[in-house]
Protein backbone atom coordinates (compact mmCIF):
# COMPACT_ATOMS: atom_id res chain seq x y z
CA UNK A 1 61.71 40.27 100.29
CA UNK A 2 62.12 40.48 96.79
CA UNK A 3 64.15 42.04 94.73
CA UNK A 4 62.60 44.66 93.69
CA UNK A 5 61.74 45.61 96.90
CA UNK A 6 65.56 45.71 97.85
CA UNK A 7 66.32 47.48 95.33
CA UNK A 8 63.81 49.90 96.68
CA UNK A 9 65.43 50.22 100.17
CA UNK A 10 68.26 50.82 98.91
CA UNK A 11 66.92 53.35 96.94
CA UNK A 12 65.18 54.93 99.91
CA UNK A 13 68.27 54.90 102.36
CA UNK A 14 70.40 56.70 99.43
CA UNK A 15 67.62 59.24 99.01
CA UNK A 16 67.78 59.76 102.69
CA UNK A 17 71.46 59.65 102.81
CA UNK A 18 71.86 62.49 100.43
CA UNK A 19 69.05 64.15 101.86
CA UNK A 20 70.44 64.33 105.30
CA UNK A 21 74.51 65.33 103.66
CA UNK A 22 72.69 68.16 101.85
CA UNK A 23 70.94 69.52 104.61
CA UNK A 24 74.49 69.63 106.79
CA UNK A 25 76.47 71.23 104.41
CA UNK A 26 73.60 73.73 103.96
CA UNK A 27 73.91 74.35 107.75
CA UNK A 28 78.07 73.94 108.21
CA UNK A 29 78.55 76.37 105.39
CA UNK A 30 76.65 78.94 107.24
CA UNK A 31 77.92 78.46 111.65
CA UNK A 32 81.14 75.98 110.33
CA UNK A 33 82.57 76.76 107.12
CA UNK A 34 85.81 75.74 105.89
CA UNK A 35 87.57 76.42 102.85
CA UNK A 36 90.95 74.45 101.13
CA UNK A 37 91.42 78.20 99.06
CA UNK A 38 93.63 79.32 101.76
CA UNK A 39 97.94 79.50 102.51
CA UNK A 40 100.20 80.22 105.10
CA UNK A 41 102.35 83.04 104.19
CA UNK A 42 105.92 84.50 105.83
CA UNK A 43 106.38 88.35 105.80
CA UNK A 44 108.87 88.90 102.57
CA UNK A 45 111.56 91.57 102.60
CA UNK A 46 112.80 92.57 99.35
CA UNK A 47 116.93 92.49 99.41
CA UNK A 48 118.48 95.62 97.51
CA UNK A 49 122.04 97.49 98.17
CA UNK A 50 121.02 101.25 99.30
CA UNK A 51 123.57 102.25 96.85
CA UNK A 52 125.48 101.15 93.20
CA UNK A 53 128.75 99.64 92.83
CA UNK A 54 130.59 96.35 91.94
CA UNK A 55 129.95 93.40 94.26
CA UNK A 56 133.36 92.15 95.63
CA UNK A 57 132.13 89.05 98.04
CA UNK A 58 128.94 86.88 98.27
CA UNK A 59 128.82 85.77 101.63
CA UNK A 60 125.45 83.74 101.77
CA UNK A 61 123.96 80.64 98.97
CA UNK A 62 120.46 80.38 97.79
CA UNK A 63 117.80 79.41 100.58
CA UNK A 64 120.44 79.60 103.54
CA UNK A 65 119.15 80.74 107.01
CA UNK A 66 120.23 84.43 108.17
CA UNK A 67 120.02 86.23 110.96
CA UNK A 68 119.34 89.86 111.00
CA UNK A 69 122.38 91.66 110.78
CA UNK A 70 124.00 88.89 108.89
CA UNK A 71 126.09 90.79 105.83
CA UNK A 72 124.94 89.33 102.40
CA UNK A 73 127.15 90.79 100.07
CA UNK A 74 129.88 93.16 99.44
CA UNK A 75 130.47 96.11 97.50
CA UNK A 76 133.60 97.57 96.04
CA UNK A 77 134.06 100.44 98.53
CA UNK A 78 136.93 101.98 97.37
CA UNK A 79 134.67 104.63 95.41
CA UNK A 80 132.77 105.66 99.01
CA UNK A 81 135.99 105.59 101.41
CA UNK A 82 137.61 108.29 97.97
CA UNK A 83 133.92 110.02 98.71
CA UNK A 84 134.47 110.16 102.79
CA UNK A 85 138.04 111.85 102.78
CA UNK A 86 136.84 113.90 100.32
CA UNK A 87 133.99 115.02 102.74
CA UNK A 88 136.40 114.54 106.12
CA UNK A 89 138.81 117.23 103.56
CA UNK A 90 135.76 119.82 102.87
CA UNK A 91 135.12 119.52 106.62
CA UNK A 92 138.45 120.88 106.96
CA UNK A 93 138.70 123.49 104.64
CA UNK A 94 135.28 124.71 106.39
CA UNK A 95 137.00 125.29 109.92
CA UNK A 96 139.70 126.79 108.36
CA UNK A 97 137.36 129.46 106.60
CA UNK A 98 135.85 129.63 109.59
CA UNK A 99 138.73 130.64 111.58
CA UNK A 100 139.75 132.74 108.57
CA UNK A 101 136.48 134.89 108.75
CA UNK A 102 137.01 135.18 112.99
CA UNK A 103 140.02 136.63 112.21
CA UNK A 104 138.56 139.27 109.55
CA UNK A 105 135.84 139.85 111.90
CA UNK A 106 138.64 140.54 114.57
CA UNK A 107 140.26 143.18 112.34
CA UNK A 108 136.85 144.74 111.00
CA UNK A 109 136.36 145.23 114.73
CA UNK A 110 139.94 146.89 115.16
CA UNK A 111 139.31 149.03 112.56
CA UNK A 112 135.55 149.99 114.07
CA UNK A 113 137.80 151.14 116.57
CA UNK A 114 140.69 153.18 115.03
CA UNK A 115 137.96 155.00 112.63
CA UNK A 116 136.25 155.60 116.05
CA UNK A 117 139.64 157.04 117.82
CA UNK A 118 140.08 159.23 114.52
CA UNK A 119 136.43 160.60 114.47
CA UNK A 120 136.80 161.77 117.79
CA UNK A 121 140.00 163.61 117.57
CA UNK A 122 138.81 165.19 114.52
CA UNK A 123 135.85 166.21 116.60
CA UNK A 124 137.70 167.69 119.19
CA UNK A 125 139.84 169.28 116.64
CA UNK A 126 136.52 170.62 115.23
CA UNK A 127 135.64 172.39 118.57
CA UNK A 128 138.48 174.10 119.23
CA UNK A 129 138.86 175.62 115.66
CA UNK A 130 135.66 176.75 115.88
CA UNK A 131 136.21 178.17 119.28
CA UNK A 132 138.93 180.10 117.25
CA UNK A 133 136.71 181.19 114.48
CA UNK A 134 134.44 182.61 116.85
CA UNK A 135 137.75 184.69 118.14
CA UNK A 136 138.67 185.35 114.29
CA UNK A 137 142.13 183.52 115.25
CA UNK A 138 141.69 180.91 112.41
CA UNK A 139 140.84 181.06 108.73
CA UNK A 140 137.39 179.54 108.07
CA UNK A 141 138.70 177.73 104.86
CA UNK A 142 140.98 175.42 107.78
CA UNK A 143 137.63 174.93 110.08
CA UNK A 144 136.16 173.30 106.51
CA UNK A 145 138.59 171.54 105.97
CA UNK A 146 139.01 169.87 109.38
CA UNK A 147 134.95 169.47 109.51
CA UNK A 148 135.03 167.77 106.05
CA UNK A 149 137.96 165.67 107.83
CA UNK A 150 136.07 165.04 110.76
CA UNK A 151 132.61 164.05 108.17
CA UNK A 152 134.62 161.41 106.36
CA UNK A 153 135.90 159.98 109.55
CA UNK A 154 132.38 159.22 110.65
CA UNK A 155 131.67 157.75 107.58
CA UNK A 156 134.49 155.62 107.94
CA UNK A 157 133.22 154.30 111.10
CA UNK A 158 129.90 153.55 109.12
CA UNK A 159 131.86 152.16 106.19
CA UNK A 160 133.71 149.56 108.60
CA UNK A 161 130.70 148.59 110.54
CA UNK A 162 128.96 147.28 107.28
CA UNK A 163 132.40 145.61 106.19
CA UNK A 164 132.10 143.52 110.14
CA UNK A 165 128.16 142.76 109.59
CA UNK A 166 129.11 141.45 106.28
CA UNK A 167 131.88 139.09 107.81
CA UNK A 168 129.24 137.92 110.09
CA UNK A 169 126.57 137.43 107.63
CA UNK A 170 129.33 135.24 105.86
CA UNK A 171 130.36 133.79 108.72
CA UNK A 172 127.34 132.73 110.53
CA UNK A 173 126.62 131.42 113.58
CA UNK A 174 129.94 130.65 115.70
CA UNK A 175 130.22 126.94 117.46
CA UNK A 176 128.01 123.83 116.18
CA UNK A 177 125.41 125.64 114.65
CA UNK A 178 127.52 127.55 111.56
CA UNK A 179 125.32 126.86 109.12
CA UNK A 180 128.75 126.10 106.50
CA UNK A 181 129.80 123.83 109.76
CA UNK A 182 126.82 121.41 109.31
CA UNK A 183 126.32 121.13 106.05
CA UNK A 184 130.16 119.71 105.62
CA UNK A 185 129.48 117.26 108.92
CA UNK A 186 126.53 116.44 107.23
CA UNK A 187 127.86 115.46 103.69
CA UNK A 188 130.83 113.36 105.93
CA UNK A 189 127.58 111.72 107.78
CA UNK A 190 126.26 110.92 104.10
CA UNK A 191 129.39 109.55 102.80
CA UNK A 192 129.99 107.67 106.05
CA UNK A 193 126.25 105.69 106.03
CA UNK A 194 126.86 105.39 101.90
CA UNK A 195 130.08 103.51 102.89
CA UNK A 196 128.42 101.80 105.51
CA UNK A 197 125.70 100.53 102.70
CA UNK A 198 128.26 98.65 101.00
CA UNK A 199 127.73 96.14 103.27
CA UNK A 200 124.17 94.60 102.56
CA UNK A 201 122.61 93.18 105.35
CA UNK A 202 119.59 91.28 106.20
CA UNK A 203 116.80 93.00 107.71
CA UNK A 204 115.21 90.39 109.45
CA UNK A 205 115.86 86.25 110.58
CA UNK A 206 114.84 84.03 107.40
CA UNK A 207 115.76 82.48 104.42
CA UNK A 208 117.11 83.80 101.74
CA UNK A 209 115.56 83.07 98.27
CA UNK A 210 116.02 83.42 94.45
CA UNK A 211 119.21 84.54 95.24
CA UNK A 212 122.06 84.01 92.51
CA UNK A 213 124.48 86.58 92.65
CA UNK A 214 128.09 86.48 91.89
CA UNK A 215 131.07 88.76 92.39
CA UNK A 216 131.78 91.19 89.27
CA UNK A 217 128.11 91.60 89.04
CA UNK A 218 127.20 95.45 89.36
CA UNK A 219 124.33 96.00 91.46
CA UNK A 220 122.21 99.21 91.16
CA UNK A 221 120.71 101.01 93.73
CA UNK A 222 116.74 99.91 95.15
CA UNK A 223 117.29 97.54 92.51
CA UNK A 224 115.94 94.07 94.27
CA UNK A 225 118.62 90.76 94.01
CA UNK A 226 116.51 88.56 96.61
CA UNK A 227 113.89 87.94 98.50
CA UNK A 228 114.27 87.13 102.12
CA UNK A 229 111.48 85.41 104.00
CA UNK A 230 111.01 85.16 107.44
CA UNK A 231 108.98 86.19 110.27
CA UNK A 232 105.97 85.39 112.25
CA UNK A 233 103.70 83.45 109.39
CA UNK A 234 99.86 84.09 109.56
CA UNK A 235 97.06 82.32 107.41
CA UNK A 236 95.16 83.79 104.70
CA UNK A 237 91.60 82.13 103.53
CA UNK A 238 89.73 83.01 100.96
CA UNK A 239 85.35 82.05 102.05
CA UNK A 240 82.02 82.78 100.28
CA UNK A 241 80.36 86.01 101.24
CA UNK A 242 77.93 83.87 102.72
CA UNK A 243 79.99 81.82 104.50
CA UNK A 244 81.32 84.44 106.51
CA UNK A 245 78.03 86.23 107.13
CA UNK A 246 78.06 85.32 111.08
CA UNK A 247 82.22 85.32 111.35
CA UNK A 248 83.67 87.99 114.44
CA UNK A 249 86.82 88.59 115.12
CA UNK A 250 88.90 86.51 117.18
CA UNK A 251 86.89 83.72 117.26
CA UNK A 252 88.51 80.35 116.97
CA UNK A 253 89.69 78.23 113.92
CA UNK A 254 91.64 75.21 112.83
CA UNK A 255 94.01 74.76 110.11
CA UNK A 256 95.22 71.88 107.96
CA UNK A 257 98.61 71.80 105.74
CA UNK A 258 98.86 69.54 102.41
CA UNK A 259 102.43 69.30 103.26
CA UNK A 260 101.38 68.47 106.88
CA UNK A 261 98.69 66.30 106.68
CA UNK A 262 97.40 64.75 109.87
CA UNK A 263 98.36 67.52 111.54
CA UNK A 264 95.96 70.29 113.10
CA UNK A 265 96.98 73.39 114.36
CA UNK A 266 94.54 76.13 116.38
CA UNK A 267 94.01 80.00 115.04
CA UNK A 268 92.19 82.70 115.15
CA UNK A 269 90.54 85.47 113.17
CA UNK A 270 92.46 88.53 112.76
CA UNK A 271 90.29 90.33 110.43
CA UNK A 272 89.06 90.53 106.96
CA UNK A 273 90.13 92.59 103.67
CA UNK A 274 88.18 95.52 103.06
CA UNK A 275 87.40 94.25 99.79
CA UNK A 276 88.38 92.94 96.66
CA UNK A 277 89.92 94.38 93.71
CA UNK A 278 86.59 93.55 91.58
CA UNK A 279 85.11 96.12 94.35
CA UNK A 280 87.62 98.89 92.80
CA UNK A 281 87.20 101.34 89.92
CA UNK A 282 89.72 103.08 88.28
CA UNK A 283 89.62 106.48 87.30
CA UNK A 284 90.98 105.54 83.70
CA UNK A 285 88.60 107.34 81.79
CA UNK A 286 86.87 104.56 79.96
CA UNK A 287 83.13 103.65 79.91
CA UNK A 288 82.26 100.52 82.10
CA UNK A 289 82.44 97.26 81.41
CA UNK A 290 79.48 95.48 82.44
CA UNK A 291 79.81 91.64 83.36
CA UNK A 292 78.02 89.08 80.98
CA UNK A 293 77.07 85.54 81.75
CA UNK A 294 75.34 83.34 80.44
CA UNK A 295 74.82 80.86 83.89
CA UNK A 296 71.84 80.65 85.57
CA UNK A 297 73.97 80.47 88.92
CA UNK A 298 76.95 82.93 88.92
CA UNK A 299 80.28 82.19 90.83
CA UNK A 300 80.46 82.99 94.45
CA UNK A 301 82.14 85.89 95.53
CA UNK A 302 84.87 85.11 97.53
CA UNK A 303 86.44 87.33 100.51
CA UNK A 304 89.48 87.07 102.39
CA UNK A 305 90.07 86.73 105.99
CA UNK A 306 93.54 86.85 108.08
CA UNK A 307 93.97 83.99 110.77
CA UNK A 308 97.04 84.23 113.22
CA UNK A 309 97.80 81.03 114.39
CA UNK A 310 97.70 80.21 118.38
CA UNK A 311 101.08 77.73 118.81
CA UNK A 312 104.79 78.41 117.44
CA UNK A 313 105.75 74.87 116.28
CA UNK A 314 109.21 73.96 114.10
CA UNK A 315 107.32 72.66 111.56
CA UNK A 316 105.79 75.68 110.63
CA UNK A 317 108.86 77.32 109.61
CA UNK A 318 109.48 74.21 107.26
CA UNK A 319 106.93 75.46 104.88
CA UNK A 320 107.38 77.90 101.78
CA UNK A 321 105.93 81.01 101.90
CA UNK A 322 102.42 80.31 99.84
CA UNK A 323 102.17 76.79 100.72
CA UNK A 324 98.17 75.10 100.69
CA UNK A 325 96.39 75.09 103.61
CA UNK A 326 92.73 74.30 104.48
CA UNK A 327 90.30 76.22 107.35
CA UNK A 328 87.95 75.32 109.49
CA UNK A 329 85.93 78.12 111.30
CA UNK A 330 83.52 78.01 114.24
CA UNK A 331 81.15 80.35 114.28
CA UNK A 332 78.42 78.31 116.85
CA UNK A 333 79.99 76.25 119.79
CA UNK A 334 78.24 72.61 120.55
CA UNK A 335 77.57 69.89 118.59
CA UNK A 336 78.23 72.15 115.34
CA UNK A 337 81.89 72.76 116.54
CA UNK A 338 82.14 69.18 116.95
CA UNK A 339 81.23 68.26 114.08
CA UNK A 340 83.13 71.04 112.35
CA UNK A 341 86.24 69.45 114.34
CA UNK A 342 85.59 66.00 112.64
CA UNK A 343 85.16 67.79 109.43
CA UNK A 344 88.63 69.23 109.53
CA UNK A 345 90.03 65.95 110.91
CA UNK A 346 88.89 64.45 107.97
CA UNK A 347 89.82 66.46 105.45
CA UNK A 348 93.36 66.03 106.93
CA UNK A 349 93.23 63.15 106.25
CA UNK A 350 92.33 63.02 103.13
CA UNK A 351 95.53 64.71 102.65
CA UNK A 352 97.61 61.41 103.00
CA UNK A 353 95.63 60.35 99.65
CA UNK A 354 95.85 63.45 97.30
């Protein structure tokens, strides 16, 4: 054979070669796509005090492990124990205006009473004068005067009824539901949870991160200090549109960590963003922008997908938040799946390289 005709082969085999590597990843981008645009991510808590003051005592470093309940930091709670005895003294003061106003009410209702007694002894008084006036044994100007007496002393009654409703009004409900009552135990339930708050705790089991605080430093309220990241991880991956095309839910993956490599771990599809933020206009009030290119062949869309991952394993929970990771999905079972296995496999290990 000469040459040439070497050469040829050669040629030929290549030719086929890339024919036959072009026509798989034509078909494993469409039943077993995988993506290395993809990361494992840890829910995030932001840390923040609930309220402002001085911090006193830093408890925890940068990127220690907490558990949830764990106190953080201090602040000074002198200010918030002043704020509670105030509250526990208002508290006070209400009961005793409270027991002042039963005891008004007590004596409006006395003197209900006594006007009462009064108004009827003026009425009897009334019917025998004018019993006598009939008899012309009494001067009409003392049956006036005794009527008039006997007028006021209903009005009285009148007049002391409205001065007991307005004791009630002011006094409210009796027991646990006086309106005054509540709203003091309520302030002391305030002041009690704001001194509470000066002990920042962590929310969840993690590790927390970009923390630097230091005692003196005054920390405001809802104002973050930390981040603390923990929690069950789960796998985002970004995949062409058309990659995804023939992707359900639940069915099974595998992913591949650069700071794992060799190492495979089973998932599966939780679901897929409703979109992406080129998808969403805002209602600014400006014209549109169209988009302008000047490639024959525009960029792929990509869209996102959610993968929860089937085993706990320690080494997980080594990773950062963010970290790189590469996925493998199977839409088709068979031969394809293999394949789609020794895919992954491989890029794994490509991992020890680069």
């Amino acid at each position: 054979m000469t040459p040439d005709q070497v050469f040829a082969r050669w040629v030929k085999i290549s030719l086929a070669g890339f024919a036959v590597v072009f026509v798989y990843f034509l078909i494993a981008d469409l039943v077993v796509p995988a993506t290395p645009h993809a990361r494992i991510m840890f829910p995030v808590v932001q840390v923040a005090p609930r309220v402002s003051g001085q911090v006193i005592d830093v408890r925890v470093r940068n990127n220690q492990s907490v558990q949830a309940g764990d106190v953080l930091f201090t602040l000074d709670p002198k200010p918030f124990e002043l704020a509670v005895q105030a509250a526990r003294l208002e508290l006070e003061n209400v009961q005793q205006a409270n027991q002042q106003l039963d005891a008004s009410i007590a004596a409006a209702t006395a003197n209900i009473e006594a006007a009462r007694v009064n108004a009827h002894q003026l009425s009897l008084e009334q019917k025998r004068l004018h019993a006598l006036l009939e008899k012309h044994s009494v001067s009409v100007q003392s049956y006036e005067e005794v009527a008039a007496s006997y007028q006021t002393a209903q009005a009285q009654v009148e007049v002391a009824k409205a001065e007991r409703h307005q004791l009630q009004v002011q006094r409210g409900a009796t027991g646990e539901d006086n309106l005054a009552l509540r709203r003091a135990r309520n302030a002391l339930e305030q002041a009690e949870l704001n001194l509470e708050y000066t002990q920042v705790r962590a929310e969840q089991d993690g590790i927390i991160s970009n923390f630097h605080l230091r005692p003196g430093a005054y920390a405001s309220a809802s104002v973050s200090l930390a981040a603390l990241v923990g929690g069950t991880p789960n796998v985002i991956a970004d995949f062409r549109e058309k990659s995804l095309s023939h992707m359900t839910i639940n069915e099974p993956a595998t992913v591949t960590f650069d700071a794992l490599p060799g190492k495979t771990f089973s998932a599966r599809v939780m679901d897929m963003d409703a979109g992406t933020y080129a998808g969403q206009l805002s209602p600014s009030g400006d014209l549109t922008s169209p988009e302008t290119s000047d490639r024959w062949v525009r960029d792929a869309q990509r869209q996102r997908i959610h993968l929860t991952l089937d085993q706990s394993d320690d080494d997980l929970f080594k990773l950062p938040t963010g970290a790189r990771a590469t996925v493998q999905l199977y839409h088709v079972g068979g031969p394809m799946a293999w394949l789609g296995k020794l895919q992954i496999h491989t890029l794994s290990l490509l991992h020890y390289i680069y």
